[in-house]
Protein backbone atom coordinates (compact mmCIF):
# COMPACT_ATOMS: atom_id res chain seq x y z
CA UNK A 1 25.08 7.52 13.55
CA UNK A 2 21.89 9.67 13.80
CA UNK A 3 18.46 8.78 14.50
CA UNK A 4 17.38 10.04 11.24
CA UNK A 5 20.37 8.97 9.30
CA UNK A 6 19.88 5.27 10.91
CA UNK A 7 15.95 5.84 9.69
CA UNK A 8 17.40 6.59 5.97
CA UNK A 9 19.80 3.35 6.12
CA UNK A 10 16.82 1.47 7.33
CA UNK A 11 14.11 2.76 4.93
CA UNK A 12 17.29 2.56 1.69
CA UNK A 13 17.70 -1.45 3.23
CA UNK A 14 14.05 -2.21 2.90
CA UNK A 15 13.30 -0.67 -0.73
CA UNK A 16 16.33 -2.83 -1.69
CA UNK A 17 14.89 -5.98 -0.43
CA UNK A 18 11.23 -5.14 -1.51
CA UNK A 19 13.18 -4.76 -5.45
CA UNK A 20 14.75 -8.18 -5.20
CA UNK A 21 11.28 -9.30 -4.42
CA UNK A 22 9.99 -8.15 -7.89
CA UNK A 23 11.14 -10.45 -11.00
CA UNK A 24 9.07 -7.66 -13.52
CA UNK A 25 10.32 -4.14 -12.70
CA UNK A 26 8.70 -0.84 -14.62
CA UNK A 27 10.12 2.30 -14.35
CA UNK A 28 7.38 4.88 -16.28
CA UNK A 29 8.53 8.21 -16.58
CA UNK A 30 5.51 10.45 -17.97
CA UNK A 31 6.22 14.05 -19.22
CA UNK A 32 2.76 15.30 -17.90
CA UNK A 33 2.26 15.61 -14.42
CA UNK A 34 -1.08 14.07 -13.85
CA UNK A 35 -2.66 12.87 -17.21
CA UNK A 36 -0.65 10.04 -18.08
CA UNK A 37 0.24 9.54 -14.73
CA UNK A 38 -3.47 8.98 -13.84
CA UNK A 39 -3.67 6.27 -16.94
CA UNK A 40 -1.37 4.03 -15.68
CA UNK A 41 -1.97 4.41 -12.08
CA UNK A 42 -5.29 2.17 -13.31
CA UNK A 43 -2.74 -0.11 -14.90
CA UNK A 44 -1.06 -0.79 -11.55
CA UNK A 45 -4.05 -0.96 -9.33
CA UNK A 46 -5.10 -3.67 -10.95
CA UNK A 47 -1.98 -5.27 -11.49
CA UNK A 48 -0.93 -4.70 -7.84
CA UNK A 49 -4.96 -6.51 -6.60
CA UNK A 50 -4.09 -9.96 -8.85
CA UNK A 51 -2.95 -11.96 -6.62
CA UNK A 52 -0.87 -14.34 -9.24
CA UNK A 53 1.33 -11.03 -10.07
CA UNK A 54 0.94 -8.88 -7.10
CA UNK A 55 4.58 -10.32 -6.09
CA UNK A 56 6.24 -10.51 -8.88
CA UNK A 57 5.94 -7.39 -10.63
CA UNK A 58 6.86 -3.72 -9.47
CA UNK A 59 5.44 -0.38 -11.21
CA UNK A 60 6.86 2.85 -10.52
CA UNK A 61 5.17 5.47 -11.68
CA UNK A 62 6.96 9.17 -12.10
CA UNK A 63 5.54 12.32 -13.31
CA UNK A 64 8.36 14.51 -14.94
CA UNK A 65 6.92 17.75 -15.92
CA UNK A 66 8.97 17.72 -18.72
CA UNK A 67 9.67 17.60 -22.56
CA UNK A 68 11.17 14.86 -25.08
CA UNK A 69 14.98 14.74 -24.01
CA UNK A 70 14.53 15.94 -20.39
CA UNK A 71 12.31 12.82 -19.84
CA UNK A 72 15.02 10.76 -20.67
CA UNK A 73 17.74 12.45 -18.90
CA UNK A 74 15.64 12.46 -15.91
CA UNK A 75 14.90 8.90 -16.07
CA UNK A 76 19.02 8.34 -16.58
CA UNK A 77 19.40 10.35 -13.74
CA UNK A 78 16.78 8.28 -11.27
CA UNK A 79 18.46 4.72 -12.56
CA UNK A 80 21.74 6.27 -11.31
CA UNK A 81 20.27 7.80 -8.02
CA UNK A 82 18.85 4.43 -7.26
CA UNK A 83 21.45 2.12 -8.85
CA UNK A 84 18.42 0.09 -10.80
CA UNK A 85 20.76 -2.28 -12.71
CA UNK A 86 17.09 -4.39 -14.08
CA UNK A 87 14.13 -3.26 -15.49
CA UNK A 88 12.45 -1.60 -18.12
CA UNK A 89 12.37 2.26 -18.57
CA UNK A 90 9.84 3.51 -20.33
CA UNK A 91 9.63 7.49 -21.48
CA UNK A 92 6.04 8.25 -22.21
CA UNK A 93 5.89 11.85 -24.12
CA UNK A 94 4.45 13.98 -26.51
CA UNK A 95 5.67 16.00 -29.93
CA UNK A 96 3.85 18.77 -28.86
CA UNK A 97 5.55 21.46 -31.03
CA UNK A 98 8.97 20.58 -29.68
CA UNK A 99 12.03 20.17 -32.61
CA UNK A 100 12.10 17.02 -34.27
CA UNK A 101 15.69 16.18 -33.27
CA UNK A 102 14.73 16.10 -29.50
CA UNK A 103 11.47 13.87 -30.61
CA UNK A 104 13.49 11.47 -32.19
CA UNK A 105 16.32 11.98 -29.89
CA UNK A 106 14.90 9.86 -27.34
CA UNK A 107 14.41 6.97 -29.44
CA UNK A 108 18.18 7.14 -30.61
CA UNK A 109 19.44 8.19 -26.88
CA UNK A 110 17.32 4.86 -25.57
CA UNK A 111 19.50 2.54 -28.24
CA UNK A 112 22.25 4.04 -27.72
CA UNK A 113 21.80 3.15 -23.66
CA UNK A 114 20.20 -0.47 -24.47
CA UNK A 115 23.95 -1.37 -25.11
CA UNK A 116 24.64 -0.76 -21.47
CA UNK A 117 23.02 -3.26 -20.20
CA UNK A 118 20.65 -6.32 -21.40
CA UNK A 119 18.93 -6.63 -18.18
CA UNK A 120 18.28 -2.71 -18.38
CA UNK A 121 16.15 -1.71 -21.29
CA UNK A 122 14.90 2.17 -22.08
CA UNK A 123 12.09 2.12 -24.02
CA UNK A 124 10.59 5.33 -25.97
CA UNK A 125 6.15 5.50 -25.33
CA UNK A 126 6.15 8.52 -27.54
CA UNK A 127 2.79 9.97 -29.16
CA UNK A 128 2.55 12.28 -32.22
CA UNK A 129 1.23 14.70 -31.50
CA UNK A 130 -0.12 13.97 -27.79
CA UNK A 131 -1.35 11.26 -25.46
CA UNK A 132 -4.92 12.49 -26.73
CA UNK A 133 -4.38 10.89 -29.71
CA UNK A 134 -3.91 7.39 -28.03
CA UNK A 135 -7.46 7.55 -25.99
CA UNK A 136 -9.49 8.68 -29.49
CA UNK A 137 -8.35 5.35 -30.79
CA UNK A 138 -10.17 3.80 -28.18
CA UNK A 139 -13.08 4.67 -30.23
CA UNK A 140 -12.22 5.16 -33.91
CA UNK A 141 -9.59 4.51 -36.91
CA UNK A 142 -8.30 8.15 -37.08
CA UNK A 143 -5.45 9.30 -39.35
CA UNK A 144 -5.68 12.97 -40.09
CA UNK A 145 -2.91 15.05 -39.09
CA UNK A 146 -4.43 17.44 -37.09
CA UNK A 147 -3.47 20.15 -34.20
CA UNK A 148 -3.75 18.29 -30.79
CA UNK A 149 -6.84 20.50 -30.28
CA UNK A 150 -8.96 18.43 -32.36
CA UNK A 151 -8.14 15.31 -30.47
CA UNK A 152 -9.83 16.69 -27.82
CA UNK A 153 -12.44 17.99 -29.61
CA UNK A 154 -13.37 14.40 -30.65
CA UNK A 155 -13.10 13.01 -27.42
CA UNK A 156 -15.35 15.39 -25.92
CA UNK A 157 -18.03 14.85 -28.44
CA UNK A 158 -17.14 10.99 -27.92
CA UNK A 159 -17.71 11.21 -24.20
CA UNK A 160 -21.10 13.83 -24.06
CA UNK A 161 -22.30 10.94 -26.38
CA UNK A 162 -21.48 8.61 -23.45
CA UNK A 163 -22.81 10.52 -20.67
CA UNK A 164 -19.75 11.57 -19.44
CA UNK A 165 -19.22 16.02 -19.78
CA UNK A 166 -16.09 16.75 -21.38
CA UNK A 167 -12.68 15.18 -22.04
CA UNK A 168 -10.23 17.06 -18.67
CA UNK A 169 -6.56 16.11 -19.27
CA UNK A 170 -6.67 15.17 -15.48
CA UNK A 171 -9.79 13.03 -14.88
CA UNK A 172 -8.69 10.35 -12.56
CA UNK A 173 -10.68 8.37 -14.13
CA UNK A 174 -9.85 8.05 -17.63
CA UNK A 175 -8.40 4.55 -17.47
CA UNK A 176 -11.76 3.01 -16.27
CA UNK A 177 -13.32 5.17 -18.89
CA UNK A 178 -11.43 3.79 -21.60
CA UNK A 179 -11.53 0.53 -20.57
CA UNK A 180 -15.06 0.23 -20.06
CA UNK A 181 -16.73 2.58 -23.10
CA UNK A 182 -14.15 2.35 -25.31
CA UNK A 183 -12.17 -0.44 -26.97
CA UNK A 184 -8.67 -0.73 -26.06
CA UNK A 185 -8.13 -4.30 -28.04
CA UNK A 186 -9.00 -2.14 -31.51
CA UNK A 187 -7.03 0.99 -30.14
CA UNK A 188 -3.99 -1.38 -29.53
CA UNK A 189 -4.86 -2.71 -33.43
CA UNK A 190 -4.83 0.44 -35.12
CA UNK A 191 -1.83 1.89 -33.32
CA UNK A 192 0.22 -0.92 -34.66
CA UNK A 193 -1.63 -0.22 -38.39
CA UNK A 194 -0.17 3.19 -37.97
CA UNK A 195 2.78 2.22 -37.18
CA UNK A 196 3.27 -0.92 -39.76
CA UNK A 197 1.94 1.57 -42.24
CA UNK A 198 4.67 4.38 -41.21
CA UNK A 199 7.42 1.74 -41.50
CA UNK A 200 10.95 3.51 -42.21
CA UNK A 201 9.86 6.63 -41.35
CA UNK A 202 11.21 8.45 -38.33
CA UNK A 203 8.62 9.36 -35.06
CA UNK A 204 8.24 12.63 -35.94
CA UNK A 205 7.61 11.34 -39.62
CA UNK A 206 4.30 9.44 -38.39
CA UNK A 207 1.84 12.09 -37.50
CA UNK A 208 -0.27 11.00 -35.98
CA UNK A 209 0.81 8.06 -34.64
CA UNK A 210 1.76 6.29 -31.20
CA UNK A 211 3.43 3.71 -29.79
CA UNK A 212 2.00 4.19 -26.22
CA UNK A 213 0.44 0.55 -27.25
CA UNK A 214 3.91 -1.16 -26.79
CA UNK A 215 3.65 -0.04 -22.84
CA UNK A 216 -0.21 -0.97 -23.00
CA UNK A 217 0.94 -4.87 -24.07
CA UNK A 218 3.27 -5.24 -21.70
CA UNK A 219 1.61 -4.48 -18.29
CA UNK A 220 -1.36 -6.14 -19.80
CA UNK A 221 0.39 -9.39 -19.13
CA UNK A 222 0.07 -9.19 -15.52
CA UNK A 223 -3.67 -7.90 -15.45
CA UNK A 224 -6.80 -10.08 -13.78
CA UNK A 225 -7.76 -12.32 -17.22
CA UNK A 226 -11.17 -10.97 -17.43
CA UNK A 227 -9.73 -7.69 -17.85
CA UNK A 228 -6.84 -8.62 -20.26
CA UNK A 229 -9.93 -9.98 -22.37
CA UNK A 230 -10.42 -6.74 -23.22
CA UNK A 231 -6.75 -6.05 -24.30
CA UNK A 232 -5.61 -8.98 -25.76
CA UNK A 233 -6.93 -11.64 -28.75
């Protein structure tokens, strides 16, 4: 065997014992390559600096660069590659003007695999129309169905009220900034108003709507409790 090919073993032999470390495993599969990414990067920083959960629960996080169905496949593809038989997948994406069957595809594709395997779950973060749409609820009730341009349009009034310039769709910062000047318990609140309200209808159906939320609750589980305050009833 060759140095580098014992170095590979090695490296494959201690990923495989750090896993079996980690009774919570999250697999997050973002179809942007740095926006959503950067959101729940803050997630697992502070997740990963509590010392009751810092053990016990692993967060990958993988940018996709990618649309609807692709992030899916690509996620398939990366349990496969890795043979992750436990965990929870989550697809975070947009509708973006992609067709509604690959929107709702995912959702039906992520069933469909659920059957697999109980201790393997896929799980569909999607947002109608964009991840934008998420953040402004941080700091209003909003319902109108409009392009994703005037998302951002309210955020960046939103944050030159705040001090802060304008809304970038890669400020590494925009977990702490949502955390901290908006208010992610009533985001989390009127997501699932949105959705309760949209009840029977398909994803593409609710516009706008999200159910990034659903990903929100659960790694809010394992945050510091001062800062789950701020989540959580």
């Amino acid at each position: 065997m060759s140095k580098k090919a014992g170095m590979e073993k090695w490296k494959k032999k201690r990923r495989q014992e750090h896993l079996e470390l980690k009774k919570y495993r999250y697999y997050i599969f973002c179809e942007g390559q740095q926006t959503e990414p950067q959101y729940f990067a803050g997630f697992k920083k502070l997740i990963e600096e509590n010392p009751i959960y810092k053990d016990m629960v692993l967060i990958e996080i993988e940018p996709c660069q990618a649309e609807t169905m692709r992030v899916i496949g690509m996620a398939e593809d990366y349990v496969r590659r890795n043979r992750i038989e436990k965990g929870q997948i989550w697809c975070v994406y947009d509708k973006d003007s992609f067709p509604a069957s690959d929107f709702n595809g995912v959702v039906g594709r992520a069933e469909q695999l659920n059957k697999d395997n109980p201790e393997l779950q896929y799980h569909a973060a999607w947002s109608n129309e964009c991840i934008e749409f998420w953040f402004l609820l941080h700091f209003a009730y909003y319902t109108a169905n409009n392009h994703r341009t005037e998302y951002i349009s309210f955020l960046n009034e939103k944050f030159k009220e705040l001090g802060l310039g304008k809304y970038q769709k890669n400020m590494k910062n925009i977990f702490e900034i949502l955390m901290e000047k908006g208010n992610p318990k009533l985001a989390i609140r009127y997501a699932k108003r949105i959705i309760r309200d949209g009840q029977g209808r398909t994803p593409t159906e609710i516009a706008p709507g999200t159910k990034v939320y659903e990903l929100v609750e659960e790694l809010v589980k394992y945050m510091p409790e001062e800062i789950k305050k701020r989540y959580a009833d």
